[in-house]
C-alpha atoms as a PDB file:
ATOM      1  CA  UNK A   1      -3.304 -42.012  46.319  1.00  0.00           C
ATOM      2  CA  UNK A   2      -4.317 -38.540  47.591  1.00  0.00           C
ATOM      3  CA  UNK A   3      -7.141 -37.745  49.401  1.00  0.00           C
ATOM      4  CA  UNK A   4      -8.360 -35.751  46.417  1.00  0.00           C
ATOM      5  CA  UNK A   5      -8.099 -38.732  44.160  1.00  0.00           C
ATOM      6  CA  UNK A   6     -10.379 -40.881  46.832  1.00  0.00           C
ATOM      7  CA  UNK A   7     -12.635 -37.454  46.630  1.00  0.00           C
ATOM      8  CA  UNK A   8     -13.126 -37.763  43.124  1.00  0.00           C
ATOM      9  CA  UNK A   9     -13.602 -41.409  42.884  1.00  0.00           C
ATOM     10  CA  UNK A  10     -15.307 -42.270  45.474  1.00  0.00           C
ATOM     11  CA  UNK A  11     -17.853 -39.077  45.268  1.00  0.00           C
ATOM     12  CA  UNK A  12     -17.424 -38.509  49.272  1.00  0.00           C
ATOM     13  CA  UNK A  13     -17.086 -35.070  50.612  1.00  0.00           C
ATOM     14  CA  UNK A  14     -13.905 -33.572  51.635  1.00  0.00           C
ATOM     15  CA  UNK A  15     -13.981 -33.443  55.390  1.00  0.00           C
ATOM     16  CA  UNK A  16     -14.999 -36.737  55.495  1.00  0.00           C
ATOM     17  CA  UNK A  17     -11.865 -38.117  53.439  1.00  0.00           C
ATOM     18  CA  UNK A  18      -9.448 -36.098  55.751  1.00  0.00           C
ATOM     19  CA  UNK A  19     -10.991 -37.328  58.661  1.00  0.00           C
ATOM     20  CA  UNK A  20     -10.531 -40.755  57.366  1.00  0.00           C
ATOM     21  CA  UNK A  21      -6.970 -40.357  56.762  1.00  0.00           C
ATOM     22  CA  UNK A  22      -6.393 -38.409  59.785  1.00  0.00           C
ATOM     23  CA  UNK A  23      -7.931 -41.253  62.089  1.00  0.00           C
ATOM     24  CA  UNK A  24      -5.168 -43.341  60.062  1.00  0.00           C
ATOM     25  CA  UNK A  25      -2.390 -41.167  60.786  1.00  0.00           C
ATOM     26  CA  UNK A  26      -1.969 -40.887  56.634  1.00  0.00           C
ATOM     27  CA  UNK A  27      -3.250 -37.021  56.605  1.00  0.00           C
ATOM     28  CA  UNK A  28       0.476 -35.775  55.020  1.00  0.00           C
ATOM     29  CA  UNK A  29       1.850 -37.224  51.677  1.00  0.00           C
ATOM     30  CA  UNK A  30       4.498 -38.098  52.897  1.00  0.00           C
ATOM     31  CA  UNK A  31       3.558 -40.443  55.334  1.00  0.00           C
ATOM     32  CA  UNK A  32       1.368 -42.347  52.705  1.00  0.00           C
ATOM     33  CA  UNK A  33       4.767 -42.549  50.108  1.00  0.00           C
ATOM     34  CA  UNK A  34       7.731 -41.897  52.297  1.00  0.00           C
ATOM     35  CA  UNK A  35      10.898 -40.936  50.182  1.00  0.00           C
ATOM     36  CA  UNK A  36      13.283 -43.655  48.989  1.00  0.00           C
ATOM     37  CA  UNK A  37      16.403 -43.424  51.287  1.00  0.00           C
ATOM     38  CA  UNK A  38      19.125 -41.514  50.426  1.00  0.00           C
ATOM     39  CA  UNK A  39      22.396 -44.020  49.414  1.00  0.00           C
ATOM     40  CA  UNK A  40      25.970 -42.760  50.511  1.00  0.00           C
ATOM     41  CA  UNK A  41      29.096 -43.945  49.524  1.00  0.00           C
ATOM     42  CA  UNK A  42      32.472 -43.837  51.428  1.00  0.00           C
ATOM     43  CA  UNK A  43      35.587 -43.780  49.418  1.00  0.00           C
ATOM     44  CA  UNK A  44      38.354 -45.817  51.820  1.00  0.00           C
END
């Protein structure tokens, strides 16, 4: 969930959100939903 989803549903302003998330260490998208590991194979 992005900060500007928990905007809209929770009706809370902005800064307030970010400085929530900040304080959490979640203030990028990517640290909230980290990308799924890349798989590599090795032919023998």
């Amino acid at each position: 969930m992005t900060g500007a989803t928990i905007v809209a549903k929770l009706w809370l302003a902005r800064s307030t959100v970010a400085r929530w998330l900040r304080r959490e260490g979640l203030e990028r998208l990517a640290q909230i939903d980290p990308p799924a590991p890349v798989r590599r194979y090795q032919h023998d």
